[in-house]
Protein backbone atom coordinates (compact mmCIF):
# COMPACT_ATOMS: atom_id res chain seq x y z
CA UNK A 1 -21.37 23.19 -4.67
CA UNK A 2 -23.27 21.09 -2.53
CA UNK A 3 -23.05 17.19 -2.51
CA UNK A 4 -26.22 15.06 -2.05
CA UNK A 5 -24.78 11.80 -1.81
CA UNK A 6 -21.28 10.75 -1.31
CA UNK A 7 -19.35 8.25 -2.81
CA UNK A 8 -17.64 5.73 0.11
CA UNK A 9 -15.19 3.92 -1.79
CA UNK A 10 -14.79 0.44 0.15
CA UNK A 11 -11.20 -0.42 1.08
CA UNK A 12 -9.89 -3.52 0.30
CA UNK A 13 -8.67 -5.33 3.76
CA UNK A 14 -4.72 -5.35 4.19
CA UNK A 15 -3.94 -8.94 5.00
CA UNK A 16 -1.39 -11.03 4.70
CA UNK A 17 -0.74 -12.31 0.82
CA UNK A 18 -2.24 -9.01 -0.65
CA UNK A 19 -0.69 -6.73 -3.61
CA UNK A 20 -0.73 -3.47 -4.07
CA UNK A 21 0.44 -0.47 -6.21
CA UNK A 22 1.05 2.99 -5.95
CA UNK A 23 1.83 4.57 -9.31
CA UNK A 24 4.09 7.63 -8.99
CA UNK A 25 3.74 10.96 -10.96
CA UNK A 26 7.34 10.44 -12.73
CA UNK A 27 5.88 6.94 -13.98
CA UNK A 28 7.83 4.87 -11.49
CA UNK A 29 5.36 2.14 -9.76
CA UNK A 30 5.74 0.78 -6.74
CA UNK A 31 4.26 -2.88 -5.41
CA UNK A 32 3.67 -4.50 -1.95
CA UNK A 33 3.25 -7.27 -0.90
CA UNK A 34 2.24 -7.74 2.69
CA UNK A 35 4.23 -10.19 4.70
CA UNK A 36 2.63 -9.44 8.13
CA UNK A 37 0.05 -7.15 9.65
CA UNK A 38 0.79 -6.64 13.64
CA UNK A 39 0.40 -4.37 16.72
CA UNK A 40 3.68 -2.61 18.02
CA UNK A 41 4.00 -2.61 21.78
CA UNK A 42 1.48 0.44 21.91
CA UNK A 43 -1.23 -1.80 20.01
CA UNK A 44 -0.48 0.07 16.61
CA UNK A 45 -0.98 -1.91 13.84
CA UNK A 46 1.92 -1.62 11.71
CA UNK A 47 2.16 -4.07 8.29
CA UNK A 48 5.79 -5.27 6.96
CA UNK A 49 6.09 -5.80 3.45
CA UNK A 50 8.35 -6.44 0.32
CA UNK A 51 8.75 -3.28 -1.88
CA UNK A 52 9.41 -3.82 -5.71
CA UNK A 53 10.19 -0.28 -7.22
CA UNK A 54 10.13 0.00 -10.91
CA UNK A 55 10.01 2.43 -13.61
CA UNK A 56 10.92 5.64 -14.62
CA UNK A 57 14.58 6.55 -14.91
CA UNK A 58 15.74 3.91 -11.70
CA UNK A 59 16.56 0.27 -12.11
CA UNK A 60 14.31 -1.80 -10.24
CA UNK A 61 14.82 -2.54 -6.44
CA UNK A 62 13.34 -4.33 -4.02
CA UNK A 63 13.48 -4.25 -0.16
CA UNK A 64 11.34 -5.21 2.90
CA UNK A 65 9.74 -2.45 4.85
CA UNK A 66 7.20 -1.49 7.11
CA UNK A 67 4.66 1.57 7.65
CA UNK A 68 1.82 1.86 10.02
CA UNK A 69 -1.36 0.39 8.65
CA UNK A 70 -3.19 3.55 8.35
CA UNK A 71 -0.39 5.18 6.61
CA UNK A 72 0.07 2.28 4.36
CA UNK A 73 -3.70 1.91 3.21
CA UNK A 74 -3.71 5.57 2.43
CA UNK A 75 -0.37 5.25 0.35
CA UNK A 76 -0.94 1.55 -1.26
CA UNK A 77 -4.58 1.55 -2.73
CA UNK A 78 -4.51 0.52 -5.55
CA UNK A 79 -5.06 -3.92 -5.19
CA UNK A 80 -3.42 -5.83 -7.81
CA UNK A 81 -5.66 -9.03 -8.72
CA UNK A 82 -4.60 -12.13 -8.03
């Protein structure tokens, strides 16, 4: 089936301060806050942030981390409001 428009969902910029989610299929939630947003000595932006994991069948935990921008956009889009 043929589309005639598409739909370009707008991603919200990952800066520092921001909050986001990514809810799990076994109900566990995780948040992130980003703490820093920063090329790597190749120029790729990577962002560190603080991971809160909660839900599900795990106690909650919470640990600093950090993923290449790209990859974390794609994984953390859901913003959480201020």
């Amino acid at each position: 089936m043929a589309h005639w428009f598409k739909i370009d969902r707008v991603k919200p910029e990952v800066k520092v301060g921001a909050v986001f989610r990514c809810r799990l299929p076994s109900h566990v939630i995780e948040t992130a806050e980003v703490i820093e947003v920063s090329p790597d000595a190749l120029g790729i932006q990577h962002v560190k942030y603080n991971l809160i994991v909660a839900g599900g069948t795990i106690s909650s935990f919470a640990e600093m981390r950090t993923l290449g921008l790209e990859t974390f956009a794609s994984r953390y889009n859901e913003p959480v409001p201020a």
